[in-house]
C-alpha atoms as a PDB file:
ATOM      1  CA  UNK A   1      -4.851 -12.210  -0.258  1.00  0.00           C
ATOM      2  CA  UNK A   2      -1.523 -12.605   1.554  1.00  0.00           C
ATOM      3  CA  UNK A   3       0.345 -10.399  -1.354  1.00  0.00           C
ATOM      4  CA  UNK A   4      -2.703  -7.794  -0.175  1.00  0.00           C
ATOM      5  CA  UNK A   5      -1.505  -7.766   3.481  1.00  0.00           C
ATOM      6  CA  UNK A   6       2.434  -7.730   2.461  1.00  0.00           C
ATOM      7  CA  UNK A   7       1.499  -4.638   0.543  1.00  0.00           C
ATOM      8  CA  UNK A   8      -0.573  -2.662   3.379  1.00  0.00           C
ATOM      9  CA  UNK A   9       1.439  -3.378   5.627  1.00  0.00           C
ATOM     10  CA  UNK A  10       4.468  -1.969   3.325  1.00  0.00           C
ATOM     11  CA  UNK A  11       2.101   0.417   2.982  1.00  0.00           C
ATOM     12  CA  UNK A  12       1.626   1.816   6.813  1.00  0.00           C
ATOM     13  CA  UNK A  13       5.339   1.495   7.041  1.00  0.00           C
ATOM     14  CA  UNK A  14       6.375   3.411   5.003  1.00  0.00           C
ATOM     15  CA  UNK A  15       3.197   6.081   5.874  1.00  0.00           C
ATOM     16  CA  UNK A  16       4.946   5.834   9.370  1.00  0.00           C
ATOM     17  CA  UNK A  17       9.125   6.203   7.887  1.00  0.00           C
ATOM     18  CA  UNK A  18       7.501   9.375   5.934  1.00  0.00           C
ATOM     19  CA  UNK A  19       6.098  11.052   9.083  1.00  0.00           C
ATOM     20  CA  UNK A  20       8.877  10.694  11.263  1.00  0.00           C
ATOM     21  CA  UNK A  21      10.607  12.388   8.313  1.00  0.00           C
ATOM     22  CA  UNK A  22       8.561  15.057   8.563  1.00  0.00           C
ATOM     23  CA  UNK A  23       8.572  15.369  12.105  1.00  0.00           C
ATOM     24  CA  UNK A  24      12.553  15.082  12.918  1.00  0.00           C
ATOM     25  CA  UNK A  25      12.994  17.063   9.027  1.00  0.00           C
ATOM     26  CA  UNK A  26      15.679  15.838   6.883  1.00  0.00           C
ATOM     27  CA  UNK A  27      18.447  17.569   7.563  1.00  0.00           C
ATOM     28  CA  UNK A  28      18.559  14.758  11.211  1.00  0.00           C
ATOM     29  CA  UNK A  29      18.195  11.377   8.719  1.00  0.00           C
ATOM     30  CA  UNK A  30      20.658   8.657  10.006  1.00  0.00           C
ATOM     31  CA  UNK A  31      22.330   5.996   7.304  1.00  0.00           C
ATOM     32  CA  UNK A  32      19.366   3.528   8.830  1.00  0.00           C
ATOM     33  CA  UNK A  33      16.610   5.514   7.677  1.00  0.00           C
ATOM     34  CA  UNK A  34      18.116   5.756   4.099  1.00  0.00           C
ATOM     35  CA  UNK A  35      18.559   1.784   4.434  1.00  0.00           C
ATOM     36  CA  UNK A  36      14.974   1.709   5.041  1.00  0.00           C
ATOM     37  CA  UNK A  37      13.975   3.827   2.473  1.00  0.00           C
ATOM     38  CA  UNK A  38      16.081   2.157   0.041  1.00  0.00           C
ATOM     39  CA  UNK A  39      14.519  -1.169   1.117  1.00  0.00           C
ATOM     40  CA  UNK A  40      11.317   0.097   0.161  1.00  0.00           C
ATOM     41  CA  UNK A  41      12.082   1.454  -3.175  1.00  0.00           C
ATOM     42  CA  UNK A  42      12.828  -1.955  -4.057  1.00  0.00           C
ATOM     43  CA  UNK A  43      10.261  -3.516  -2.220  1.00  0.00           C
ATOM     44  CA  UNK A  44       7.815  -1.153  -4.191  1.00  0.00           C
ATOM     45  CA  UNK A  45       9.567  -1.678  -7.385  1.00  0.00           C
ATOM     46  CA  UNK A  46       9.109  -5.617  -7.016  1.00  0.00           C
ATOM     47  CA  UNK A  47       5.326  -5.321  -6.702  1.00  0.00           C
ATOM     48  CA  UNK A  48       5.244  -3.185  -9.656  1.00  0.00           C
ATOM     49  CA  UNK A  49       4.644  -0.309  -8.375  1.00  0.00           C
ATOM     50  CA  UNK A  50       7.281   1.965 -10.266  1.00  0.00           C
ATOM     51  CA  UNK A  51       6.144   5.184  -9.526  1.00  0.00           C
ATOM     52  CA  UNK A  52       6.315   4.719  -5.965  1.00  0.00           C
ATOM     53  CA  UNK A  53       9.733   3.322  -6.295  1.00  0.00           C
ATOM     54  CA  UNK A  54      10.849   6.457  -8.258  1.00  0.00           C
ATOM     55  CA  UNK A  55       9.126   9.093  -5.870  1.00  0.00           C
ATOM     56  CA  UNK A  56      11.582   7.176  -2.695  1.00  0.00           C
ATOM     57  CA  UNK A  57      14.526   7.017  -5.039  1.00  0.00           C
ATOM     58  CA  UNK A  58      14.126  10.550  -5.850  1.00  0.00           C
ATOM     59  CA  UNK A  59      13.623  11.466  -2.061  1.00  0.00           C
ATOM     60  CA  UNK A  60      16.581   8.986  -1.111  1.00  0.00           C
ATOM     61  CA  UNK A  61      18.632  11.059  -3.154  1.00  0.00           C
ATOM     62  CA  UNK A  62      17.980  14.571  -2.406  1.00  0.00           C
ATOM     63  CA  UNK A  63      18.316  13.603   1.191  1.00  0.00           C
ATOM     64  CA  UNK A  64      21.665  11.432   0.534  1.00  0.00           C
ATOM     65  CA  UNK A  65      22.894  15.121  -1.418  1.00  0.00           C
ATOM     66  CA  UNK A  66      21.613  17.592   1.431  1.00  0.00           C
ATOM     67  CA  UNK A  67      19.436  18.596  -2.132  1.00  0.00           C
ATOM     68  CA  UNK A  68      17.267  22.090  -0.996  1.00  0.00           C
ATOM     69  CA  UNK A  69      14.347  20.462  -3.084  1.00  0.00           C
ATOM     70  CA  UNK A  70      14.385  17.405  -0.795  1.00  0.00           C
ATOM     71  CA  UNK A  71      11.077  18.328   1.091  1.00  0.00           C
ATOM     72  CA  UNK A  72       9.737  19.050  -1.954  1.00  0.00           C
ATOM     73  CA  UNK A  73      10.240  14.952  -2.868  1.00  0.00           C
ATOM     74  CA  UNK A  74       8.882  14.217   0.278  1.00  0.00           C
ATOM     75  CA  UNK A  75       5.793  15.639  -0.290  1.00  0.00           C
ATOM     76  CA  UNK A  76       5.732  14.170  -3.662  1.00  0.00           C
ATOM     77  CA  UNK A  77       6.192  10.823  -2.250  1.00  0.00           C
ATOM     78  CA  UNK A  78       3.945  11.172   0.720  1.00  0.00           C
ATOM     79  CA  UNK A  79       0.874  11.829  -2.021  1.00  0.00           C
ATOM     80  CA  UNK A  80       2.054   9.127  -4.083  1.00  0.00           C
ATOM     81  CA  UNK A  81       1.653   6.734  -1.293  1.00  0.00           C
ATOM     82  CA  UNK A  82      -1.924   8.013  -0.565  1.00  0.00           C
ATOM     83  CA  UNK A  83      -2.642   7.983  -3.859  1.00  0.00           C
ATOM     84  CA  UNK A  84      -1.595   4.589  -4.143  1.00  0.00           C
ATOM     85  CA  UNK A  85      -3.291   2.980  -1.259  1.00  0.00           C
ATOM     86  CA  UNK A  86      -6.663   4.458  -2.281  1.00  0.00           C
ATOM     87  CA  UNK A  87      -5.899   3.059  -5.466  1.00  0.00           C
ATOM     88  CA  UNK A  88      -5.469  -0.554  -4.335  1.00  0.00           C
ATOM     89  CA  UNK A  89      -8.407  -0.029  -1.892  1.00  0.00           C
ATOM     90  CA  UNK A  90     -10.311   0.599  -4.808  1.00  0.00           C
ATOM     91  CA  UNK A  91      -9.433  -2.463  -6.646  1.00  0.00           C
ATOM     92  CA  UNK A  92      -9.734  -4.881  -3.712  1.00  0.00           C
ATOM     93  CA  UNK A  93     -13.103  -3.586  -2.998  1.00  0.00           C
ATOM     94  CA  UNK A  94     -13.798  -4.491  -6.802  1.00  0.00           C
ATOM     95  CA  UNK A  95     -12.317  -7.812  -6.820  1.00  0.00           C
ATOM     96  CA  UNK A  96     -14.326  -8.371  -3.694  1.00  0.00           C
ATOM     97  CA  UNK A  97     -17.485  -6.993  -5.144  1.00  0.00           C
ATOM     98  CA  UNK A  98     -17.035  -9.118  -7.979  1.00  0.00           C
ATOM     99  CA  UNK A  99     -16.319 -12.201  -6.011  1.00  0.00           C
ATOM    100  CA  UNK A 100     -20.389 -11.269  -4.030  1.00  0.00           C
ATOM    101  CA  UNK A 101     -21.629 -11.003  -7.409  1.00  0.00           C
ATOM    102  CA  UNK A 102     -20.164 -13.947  -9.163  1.00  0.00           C
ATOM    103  CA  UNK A 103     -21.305 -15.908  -6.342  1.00  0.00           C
ATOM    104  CA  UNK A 104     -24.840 -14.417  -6.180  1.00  0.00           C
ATOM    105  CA  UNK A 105     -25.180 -15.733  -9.788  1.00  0.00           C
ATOM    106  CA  UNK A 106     -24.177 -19.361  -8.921  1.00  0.00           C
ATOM    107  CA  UNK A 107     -27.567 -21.427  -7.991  1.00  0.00           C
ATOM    108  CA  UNK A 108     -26.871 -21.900  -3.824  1.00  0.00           C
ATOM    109  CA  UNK A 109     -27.852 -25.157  -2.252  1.00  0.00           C
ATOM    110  CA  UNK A 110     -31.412 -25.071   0.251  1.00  0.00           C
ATOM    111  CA  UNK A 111     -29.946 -24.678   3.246  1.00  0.00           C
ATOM    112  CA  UNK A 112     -32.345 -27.871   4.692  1.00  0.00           C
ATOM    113  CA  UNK A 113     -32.537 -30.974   2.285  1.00  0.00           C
ATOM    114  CA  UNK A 114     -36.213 -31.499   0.793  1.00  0.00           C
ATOM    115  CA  UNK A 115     -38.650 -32.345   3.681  1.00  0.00           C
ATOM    116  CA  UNK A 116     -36.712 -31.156   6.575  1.00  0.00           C
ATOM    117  CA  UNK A 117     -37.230 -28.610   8.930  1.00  0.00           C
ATOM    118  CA  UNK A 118     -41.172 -28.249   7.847  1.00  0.00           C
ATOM    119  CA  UNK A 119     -43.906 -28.651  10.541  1.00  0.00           C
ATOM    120  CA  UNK A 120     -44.511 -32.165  12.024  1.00  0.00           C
END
């Protein structure tokens, strides 16, 4: 569940890099934003999440080259992201769904022992 949490929160970061790039536009990016940016590619790339590391790489560069068809790659990365966090959000809601009914199917313990908690 920790690799979960390392992901989200990679996840609002980056939702939060992306929107100040929106706000300030591109043409203002300082060498620390593309720094960050690049740190996510990777970061994004190491959890196997290649697409989303190719959407920043691609926006990383058309910033980096003052490319006209940079806002265009934010966009595209800015629905990848959302796309991808509704896509995790629906497999951790399955794994946890699975995890109620696995353990719904296991025989649970009485909560009292045998003769217990009945009327005196």
């Amino acid at each position: 569940m920790d690799e979960i949490n390392e992901i989200v929160q990679t996840i609002e970061s980056l939702q939060s890099e992306l929107d100040d790039l929106l706000v300030r536009g591109l043409r203002a990016v300082e060498p620390a934003t593309l720094a960050r940016l690049s740190a996510r590619t990777e970061e994004f790339q190491r959890i196997g999440a290649g697409h989303m590391a190719e959407r920043l790489a691609k926006l990383s560069s058309a910033i980096d080259n003052d490319d006209p068809a940079a806002a265009k790659a934010l966009l595209e990365a800015q629905t990848s992201l959302r796309l991808f966090e509704r896509v995790l959000t629906v497999e951790v809601a399955g794994a946890t769904l699975q995890t109620l009914i696995d353990d719904g199917d296991s025989p649970h313990p009485d909560p009292l022992p045998a003769g217990e908690g009945e009327g005196r």
